[in-house]
C-alpha atoms as a PDB file:
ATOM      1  CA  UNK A   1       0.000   0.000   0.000  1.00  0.00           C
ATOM      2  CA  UNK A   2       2.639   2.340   1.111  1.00  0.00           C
ATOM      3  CA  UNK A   3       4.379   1.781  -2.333  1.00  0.00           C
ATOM      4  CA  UNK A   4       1.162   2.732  -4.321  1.00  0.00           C
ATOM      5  CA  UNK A   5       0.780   6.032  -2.387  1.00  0.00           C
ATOM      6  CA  UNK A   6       4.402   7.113  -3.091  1.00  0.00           C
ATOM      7  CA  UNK A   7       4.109   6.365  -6.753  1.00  0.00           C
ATOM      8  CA  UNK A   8       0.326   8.349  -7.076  1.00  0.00           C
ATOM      9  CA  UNK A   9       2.293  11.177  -5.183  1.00  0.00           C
ATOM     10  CA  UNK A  10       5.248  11.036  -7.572  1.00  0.00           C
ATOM     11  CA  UNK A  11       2.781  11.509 -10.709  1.00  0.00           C
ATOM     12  CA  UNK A  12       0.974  14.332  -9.152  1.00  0.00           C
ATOM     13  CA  UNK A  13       4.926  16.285  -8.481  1.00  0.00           C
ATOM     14  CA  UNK A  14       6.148  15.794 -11.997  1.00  0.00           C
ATOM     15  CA  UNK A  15       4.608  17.874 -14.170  1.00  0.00           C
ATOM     16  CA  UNK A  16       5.238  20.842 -11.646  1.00  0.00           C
ATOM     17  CA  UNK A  17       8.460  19.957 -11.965  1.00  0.00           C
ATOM     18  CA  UNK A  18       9.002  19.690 -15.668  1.00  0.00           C
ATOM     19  CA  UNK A  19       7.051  22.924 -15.555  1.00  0.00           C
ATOM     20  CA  UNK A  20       9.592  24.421 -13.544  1.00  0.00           C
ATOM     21  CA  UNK A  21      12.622  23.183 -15.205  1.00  0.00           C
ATOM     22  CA  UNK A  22      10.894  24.262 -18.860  1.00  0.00           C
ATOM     23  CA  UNK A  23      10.370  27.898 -17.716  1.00  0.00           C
ATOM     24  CA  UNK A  24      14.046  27.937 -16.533  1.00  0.00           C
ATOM     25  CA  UNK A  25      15.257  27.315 -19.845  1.00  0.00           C
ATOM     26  CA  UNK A  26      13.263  29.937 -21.456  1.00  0.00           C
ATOM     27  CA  UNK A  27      14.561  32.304 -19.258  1.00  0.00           C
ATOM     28  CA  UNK A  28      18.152  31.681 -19.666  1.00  0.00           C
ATOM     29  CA  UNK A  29      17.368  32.042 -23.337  1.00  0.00           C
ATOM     30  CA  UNK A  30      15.584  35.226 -23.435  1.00  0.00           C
ATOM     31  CA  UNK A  31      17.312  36.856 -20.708  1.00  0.00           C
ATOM     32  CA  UNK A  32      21.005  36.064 -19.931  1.00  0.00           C
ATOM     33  CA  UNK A  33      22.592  37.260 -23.859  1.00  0.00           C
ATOM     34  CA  UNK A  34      20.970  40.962 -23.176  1.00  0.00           C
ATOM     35  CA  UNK A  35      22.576  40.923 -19.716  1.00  0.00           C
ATOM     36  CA  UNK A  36      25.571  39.462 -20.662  1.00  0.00           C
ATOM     37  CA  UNK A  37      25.997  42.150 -23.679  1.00  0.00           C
ATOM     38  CA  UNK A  38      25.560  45.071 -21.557  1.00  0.00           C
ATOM     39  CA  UNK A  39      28.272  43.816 -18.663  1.00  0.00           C
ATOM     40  CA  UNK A  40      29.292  46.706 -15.922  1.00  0.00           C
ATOM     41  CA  UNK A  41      28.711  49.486 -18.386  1.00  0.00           C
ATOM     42  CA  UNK A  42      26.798  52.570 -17.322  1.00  0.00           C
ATOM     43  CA  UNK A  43      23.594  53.148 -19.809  1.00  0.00           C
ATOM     44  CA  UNK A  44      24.298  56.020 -22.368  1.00  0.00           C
ATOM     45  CA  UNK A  45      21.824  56.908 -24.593  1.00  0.00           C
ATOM     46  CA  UNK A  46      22.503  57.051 -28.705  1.00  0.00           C
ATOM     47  CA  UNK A  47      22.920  60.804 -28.898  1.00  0.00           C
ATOM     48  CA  UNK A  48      25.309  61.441 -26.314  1.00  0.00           C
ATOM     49  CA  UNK A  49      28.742  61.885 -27.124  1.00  0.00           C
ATOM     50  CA  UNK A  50      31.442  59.924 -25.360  1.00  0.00           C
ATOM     51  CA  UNK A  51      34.710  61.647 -23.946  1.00  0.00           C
ATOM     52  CA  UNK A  52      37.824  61.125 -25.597  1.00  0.00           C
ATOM     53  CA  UNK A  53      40.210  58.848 -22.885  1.00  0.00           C
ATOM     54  CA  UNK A  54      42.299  61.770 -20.699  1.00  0.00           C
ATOM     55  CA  UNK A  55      45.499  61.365 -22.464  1.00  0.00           C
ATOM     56  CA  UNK A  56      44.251  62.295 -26.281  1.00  0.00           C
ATOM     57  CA  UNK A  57      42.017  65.446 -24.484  1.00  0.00           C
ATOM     58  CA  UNK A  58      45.148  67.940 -25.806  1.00  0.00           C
ATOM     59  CA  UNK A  59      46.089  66.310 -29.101  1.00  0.00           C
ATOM     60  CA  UNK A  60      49.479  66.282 -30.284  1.00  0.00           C
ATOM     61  CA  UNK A  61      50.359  69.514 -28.413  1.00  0.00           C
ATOM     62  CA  UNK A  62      51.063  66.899 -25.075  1.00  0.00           C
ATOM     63  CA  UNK A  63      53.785  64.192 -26.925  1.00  0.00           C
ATOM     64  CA  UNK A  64      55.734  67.047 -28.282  1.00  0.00           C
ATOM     65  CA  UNK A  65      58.348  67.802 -25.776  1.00  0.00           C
ATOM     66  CA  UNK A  66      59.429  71.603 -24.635  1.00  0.00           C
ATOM     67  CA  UNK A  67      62.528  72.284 -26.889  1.00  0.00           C
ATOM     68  CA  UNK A  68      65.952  73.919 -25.041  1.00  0.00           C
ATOM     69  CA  UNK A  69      66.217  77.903 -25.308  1.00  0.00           C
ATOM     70  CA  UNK A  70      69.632  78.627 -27.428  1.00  0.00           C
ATOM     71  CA  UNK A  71      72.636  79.785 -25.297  1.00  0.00           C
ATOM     72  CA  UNK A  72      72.480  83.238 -25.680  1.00  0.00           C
ATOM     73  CA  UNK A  73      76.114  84.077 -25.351  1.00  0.00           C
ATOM     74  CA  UNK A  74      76.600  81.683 -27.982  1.00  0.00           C
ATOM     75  CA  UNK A  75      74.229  82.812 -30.464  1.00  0.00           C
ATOM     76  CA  UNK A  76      75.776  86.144 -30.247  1.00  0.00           C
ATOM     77  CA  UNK A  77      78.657  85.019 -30.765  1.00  0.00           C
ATOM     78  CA  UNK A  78      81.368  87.913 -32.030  1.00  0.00           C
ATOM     79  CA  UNK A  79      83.362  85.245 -34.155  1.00  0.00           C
ATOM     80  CA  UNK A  80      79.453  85.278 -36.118  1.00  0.00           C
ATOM     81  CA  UNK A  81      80.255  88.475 -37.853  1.00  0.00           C
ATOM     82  CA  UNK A  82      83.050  86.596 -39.876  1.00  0.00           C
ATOM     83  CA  UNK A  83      81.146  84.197 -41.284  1.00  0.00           C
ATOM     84  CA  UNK A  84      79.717  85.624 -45.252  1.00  0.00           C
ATOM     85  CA  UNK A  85      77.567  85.006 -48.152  1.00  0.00           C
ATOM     86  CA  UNK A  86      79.707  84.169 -51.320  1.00  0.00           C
ATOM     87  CA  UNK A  87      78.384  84.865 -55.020  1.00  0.00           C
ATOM     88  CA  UNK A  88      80.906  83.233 -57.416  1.00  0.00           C
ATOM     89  CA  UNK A  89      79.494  83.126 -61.030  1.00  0.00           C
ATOM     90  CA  UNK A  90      76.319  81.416 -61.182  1.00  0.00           C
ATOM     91  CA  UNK A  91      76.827  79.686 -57.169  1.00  0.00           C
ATOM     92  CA  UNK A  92      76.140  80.967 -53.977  1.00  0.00           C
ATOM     93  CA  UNK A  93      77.598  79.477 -51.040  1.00  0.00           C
ATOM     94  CA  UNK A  94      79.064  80.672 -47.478  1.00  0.00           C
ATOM     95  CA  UNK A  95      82.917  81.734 -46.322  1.00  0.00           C
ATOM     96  CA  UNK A  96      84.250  83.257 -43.542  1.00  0.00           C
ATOM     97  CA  UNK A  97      86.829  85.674 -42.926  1.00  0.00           C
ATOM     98  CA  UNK A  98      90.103  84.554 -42.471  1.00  0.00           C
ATOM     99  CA  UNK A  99      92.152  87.826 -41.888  1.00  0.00           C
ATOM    100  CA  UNK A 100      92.439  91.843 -42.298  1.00  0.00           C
ATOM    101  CA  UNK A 101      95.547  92.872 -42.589  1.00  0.00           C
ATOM    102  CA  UNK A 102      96.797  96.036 -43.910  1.00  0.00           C
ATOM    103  CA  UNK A 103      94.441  96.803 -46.694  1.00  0.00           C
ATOM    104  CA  UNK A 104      93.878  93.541 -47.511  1.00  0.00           C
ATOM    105  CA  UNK A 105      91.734  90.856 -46.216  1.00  0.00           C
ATOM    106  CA  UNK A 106      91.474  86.978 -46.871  1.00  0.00           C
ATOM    107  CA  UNK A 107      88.181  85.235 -47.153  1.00  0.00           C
ATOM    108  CA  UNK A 108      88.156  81.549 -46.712  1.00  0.00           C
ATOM    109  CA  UNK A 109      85.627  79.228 -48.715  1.00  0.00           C
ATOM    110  CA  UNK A 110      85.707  75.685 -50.047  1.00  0.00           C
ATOM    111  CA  UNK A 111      87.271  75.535 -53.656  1.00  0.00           C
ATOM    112  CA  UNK A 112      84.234  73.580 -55.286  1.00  0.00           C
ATOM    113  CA  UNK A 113      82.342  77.157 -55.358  1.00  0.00           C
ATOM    114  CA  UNK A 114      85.276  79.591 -55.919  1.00  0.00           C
ATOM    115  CA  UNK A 115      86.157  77.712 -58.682  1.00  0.00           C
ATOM    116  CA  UNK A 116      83.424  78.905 -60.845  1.00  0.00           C
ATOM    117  CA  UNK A 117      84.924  82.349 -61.091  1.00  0.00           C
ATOM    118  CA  UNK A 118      88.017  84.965 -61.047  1.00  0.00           C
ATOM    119  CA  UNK A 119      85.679  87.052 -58.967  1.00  0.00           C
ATOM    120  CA  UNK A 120      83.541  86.686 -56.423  1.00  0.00           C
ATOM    121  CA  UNK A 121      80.628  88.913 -54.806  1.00  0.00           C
ATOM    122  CA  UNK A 122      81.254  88.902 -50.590  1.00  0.00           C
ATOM    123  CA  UNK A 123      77.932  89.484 -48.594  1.00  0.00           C
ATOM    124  CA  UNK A 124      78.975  90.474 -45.084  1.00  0.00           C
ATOM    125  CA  UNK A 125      76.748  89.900 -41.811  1.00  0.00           C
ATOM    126  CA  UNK A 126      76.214  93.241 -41.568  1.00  0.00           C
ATOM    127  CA  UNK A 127      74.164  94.211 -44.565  1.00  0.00           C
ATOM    128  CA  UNK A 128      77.666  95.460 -46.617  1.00  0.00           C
ATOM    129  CA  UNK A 129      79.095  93.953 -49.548  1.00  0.00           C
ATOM    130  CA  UNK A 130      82.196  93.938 -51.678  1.00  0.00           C
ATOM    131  CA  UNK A 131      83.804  92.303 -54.812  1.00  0.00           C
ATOM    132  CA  UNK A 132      87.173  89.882 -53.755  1.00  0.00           C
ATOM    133  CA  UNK A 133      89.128  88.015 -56.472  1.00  0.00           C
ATOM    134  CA  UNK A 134      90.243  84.549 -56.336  1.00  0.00           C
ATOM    135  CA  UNK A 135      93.353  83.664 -55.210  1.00  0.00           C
ATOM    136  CA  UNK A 136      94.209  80.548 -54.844  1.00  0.00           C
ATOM    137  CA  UNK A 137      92.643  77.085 -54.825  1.00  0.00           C
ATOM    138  CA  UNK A 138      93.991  74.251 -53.146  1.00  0.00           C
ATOM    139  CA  UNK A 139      94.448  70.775 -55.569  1.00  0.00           C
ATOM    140  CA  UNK A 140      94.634  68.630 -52.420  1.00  0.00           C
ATOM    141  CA  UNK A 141      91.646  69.787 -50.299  1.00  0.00           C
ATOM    142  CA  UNK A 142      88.455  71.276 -50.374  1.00  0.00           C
ATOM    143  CA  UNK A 143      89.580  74.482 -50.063  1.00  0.00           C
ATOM    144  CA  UNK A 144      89.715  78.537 -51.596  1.00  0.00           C
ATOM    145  CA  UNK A 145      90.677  81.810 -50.519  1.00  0.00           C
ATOM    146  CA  UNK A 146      90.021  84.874 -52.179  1.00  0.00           C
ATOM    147  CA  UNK A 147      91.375  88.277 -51.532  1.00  0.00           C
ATOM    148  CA  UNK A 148      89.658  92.135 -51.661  1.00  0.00           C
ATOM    149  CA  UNK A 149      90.778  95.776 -50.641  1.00  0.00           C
ATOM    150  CA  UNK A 150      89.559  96.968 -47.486  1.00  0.00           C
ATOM    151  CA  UNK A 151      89.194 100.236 -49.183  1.00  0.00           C
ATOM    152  CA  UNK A 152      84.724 101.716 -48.106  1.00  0.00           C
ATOM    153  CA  UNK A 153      85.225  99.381 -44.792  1.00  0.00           C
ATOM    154  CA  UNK A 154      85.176 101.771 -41.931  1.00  0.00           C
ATOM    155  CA  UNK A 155      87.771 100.973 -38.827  1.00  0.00           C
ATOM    156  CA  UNK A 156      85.115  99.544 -36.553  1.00  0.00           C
ATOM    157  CA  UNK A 157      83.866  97.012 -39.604  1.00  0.00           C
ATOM    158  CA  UNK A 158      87.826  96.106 -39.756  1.00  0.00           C
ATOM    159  CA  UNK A 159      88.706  96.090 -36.052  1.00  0.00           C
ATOM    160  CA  UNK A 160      85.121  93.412 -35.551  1.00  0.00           C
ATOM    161  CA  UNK A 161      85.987  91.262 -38.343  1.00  0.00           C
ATOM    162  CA  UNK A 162      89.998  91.206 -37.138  1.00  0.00           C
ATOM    163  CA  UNK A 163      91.242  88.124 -37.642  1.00  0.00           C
ATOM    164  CA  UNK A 164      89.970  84.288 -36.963  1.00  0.00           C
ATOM    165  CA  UNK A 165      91.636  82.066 -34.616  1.00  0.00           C
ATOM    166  CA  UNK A 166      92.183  78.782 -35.433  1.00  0.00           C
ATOM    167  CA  UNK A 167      91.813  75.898 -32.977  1.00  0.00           C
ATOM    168  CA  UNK A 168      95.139  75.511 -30.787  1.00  0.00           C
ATOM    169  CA  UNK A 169      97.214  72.390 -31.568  1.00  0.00           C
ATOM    170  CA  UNK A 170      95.733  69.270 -33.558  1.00  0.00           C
ATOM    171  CA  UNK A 171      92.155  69.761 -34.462  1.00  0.00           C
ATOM    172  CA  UNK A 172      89.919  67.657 -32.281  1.00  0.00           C
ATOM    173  CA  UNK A 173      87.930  64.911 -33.524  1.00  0.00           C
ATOM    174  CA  UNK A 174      85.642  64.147 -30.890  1.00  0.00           C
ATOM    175  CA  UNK A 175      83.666  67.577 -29.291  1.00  0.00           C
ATOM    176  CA  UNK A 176      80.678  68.426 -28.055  1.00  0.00           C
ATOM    177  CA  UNK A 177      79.011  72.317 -28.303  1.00  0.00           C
ATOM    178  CA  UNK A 178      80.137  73.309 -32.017  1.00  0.00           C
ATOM    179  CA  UNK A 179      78.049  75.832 -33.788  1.00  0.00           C
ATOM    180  CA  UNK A 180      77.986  76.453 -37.680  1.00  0.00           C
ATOM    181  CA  UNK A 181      77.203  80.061 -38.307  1.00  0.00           C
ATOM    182  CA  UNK A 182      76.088  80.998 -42.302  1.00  0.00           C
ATOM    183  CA  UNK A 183      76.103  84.201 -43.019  1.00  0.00           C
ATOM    184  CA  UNK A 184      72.555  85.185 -45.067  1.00  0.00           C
ATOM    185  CA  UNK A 185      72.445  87.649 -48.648  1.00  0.00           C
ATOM    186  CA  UNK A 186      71.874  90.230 -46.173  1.00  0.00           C
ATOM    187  CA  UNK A 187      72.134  91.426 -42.673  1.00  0.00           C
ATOM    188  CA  UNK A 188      71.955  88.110 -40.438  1.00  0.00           C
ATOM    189  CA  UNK A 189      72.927  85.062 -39.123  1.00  0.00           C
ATOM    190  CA  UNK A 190      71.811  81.287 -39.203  1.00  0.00           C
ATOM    191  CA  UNK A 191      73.427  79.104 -36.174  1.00  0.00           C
ATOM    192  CA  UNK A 192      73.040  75.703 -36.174  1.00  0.00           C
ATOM    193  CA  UNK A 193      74.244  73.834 -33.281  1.00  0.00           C
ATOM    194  CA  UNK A 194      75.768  70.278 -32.772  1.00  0.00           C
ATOM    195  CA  UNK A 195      79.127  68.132 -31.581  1.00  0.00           C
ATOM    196  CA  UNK A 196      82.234  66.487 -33.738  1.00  0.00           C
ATOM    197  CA  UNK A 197      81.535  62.593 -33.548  1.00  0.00           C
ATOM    198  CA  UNK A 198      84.954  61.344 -35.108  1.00  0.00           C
ATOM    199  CA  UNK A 199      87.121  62.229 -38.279  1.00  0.00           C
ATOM    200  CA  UNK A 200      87.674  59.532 -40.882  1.00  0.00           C
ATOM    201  CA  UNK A 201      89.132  59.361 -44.971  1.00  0.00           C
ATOM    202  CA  UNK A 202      86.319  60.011 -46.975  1.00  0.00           C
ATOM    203  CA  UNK A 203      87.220  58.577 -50.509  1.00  0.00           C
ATOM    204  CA  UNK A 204      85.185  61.039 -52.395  1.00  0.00           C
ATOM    205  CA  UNK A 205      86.830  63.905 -51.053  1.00  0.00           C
ATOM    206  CA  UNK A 206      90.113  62.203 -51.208  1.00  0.00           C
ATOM    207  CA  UNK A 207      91.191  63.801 -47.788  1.00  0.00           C
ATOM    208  CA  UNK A 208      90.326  63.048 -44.047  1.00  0.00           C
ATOM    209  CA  UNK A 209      87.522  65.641 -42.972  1.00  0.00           C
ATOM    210  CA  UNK A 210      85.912  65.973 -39.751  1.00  0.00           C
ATOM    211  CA  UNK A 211      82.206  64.627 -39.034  1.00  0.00           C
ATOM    212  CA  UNK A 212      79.959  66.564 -37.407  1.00  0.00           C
ATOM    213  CA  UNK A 213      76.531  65.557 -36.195  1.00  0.00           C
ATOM    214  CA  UNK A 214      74.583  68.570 -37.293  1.00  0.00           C
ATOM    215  CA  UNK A 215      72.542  69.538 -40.636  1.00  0.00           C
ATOM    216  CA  UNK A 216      73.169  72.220 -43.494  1.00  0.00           C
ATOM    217  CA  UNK A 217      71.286  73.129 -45.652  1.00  0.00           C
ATOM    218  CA  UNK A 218      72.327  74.134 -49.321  1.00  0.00           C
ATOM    219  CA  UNK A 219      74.204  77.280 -49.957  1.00  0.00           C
ATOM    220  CA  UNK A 220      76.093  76.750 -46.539  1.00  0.00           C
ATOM    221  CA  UNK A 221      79.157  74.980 -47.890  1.00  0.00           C
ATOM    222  CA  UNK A 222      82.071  77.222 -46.542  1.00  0.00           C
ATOM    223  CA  UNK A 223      80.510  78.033 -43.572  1.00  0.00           C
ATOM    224  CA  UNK A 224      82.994  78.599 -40.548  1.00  0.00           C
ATOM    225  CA  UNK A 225      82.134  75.756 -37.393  1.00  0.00           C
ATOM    226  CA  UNK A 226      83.439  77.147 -34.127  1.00  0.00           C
ATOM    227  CA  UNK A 227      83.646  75.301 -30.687  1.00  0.00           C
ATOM    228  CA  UNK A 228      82.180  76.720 -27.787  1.00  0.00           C
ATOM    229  CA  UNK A 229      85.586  79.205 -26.994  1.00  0.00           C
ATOM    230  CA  UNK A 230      85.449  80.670 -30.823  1.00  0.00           C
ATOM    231  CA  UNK A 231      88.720  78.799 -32.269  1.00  0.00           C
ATOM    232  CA  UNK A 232      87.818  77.953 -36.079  1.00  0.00           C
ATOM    233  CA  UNK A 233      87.365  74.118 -36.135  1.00  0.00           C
ATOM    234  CA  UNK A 234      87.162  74.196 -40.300  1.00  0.00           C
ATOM    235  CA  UNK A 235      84.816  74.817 -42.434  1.00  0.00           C
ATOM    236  CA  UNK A 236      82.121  72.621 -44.176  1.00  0.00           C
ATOM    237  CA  UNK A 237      82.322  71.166 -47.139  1.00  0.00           C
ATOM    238  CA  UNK A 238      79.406  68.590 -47.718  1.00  0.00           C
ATOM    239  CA  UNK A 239      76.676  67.177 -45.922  1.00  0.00           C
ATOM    240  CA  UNK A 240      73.523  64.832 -45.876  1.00  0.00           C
ATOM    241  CA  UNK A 241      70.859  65.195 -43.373  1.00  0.00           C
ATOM    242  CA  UNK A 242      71.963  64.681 -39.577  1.00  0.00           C
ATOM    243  CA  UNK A 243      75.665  64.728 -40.683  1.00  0.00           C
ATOM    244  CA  UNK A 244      78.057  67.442 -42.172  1.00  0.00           C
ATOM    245  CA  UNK A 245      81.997  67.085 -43.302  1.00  0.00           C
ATOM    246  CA  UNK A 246      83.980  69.901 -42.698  1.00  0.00           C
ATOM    247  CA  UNK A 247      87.558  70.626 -44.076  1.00  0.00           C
ATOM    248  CA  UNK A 248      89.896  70.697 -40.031  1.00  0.00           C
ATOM    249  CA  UNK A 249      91.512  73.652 -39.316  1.00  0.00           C
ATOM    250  CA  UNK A 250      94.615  72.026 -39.627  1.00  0.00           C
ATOM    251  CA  UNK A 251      94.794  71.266 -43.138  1.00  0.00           C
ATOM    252  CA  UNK A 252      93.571  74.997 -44.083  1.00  0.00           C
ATOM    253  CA  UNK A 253      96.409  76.600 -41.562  1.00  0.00           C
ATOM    254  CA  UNK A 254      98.778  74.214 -43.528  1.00  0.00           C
ATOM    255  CA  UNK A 255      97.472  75.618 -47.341  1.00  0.00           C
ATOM    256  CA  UNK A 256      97.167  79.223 -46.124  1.00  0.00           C
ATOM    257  CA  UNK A 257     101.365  79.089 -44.967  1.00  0.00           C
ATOM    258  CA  UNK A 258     101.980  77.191 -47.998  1.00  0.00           C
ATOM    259  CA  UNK A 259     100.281  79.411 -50.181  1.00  0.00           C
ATOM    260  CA  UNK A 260     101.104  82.715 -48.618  1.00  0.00           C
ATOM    261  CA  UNK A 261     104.935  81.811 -47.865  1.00  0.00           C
ATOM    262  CA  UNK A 262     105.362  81.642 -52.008  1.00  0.00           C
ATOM    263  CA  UNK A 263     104.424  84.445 -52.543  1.00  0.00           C
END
């Protein structure tokens, strides 16, 4: 009997309970994928506009960093005023003053533009300008010097320019703080700064040169490269973007005492 009774009351239990488990399912179906789409997130509605993230708020303005204010001793440099603009035939390129003496002064330049002419037009920092001949260029380095009458200078113009100073001793190849200065058509200056990584034989200049880690741009071949205490260092000659090769100091002292002691 007892048997009977629990069967009749098992009967009556199960469709409750396939009820039960047949509702559950539906529910999981209907229910958990919307939940599970939306996760933590806050609601927004469709017309709201989201924030950028914090870091992209100021654009590009916040990866670019704060560049270094030029050394303002250096930029105003006196040794500057020597540097010049140099017109020879169709060319222009850059020089620098190598000396004033008596009434005649020397301008240095690289021998691939003073070779395209027995004169040459000299553009001076200041604004004035002169006509110099060539004198003399080298056949074993990248190197020119032309000559002109100091005749319309005034003494002040004369006693400025002076004369360069070359770097003391050997010309070092490793140095940090050099500046290029190019002189411009008229009155003013370009500085560009940078450091002498090495000096090595370059084959197509047939001559070892100095390498400097700095850029020029074209028309500043010739262009005077001082160290931070104003001794001459040479003068560049050729260059490619992030390095220059300039013509050491010693080499042009060596030409210029050649050159000047046959005379």
């Amino acid at each position: 009997m007892q048997g009977k009774e629990y069967r009749k009351r098992n009967q009556r239990i199960l469709p409750f309970l396939l009820a039960g488990i047949l509702l559950g399912c539906v529910f999981c179906l209907a229910v958990l994928p919307a939940w599970r789409g939306k996760g933590n997130a806050p609601e927004q509605s469709g017309t709201e506009d989201i924030p950028p993230p914090e870091e992209e708020k100021d654009g590009m303005s916040a990866q670019i960093p704060e560049q270094p204010v030029p050394d303002e001793a250096v930029v105003q440099m006196p040794d500057g005023a020597r540097a010049v603009k140099i017109l020879c035939g169709d060319y222009l390129g850059s020089g620098v003053i190598w000396s004033v003496e008596a009434d005649t002064m020397v301008i240095l330049s690289t021998a691939h533009l003073l070779m395209f002419g027995e004169t040459a037009e000299i553009f001076f920092a200041d604004g004035s300008r002169g006509t110099a001949e060539v004198a003399h260029l080298s056949d074993r380095i990248d190197v020119g010097f032309a000559t002109m009458r100091t005749e319309g200078f005034t003494e002040q113009q004369l006693a400025l320019w002076g004369q360069t100073v070359p770097y003391p001793g050997d010309t070092p190849v490793y140095a940090t703080n050099v500046w290029l200065v190019a002189s411009d058509t008229g009155a003013g200056q370009t500085i560009v700064g940078g450091c002498v990584e090495g000096q090595r034989f370059v084959p197509d200049m047939n001559n070892e040169m100095l390498i400097l880690e700095l850029t020029i741009e074209s028309g500043m071949s010739g262009s005077p490269v001082y160290d931070s205490e104003e001794h001459l260092l040479g003068i560049a000659a050729a260059g490619k973007e992030g390095e220059t090769l300039a013509v050491p100091v010693s080499q042009i002292v060596d030409e210029y005492d050649n050159v000047w002691d046959r005379q």
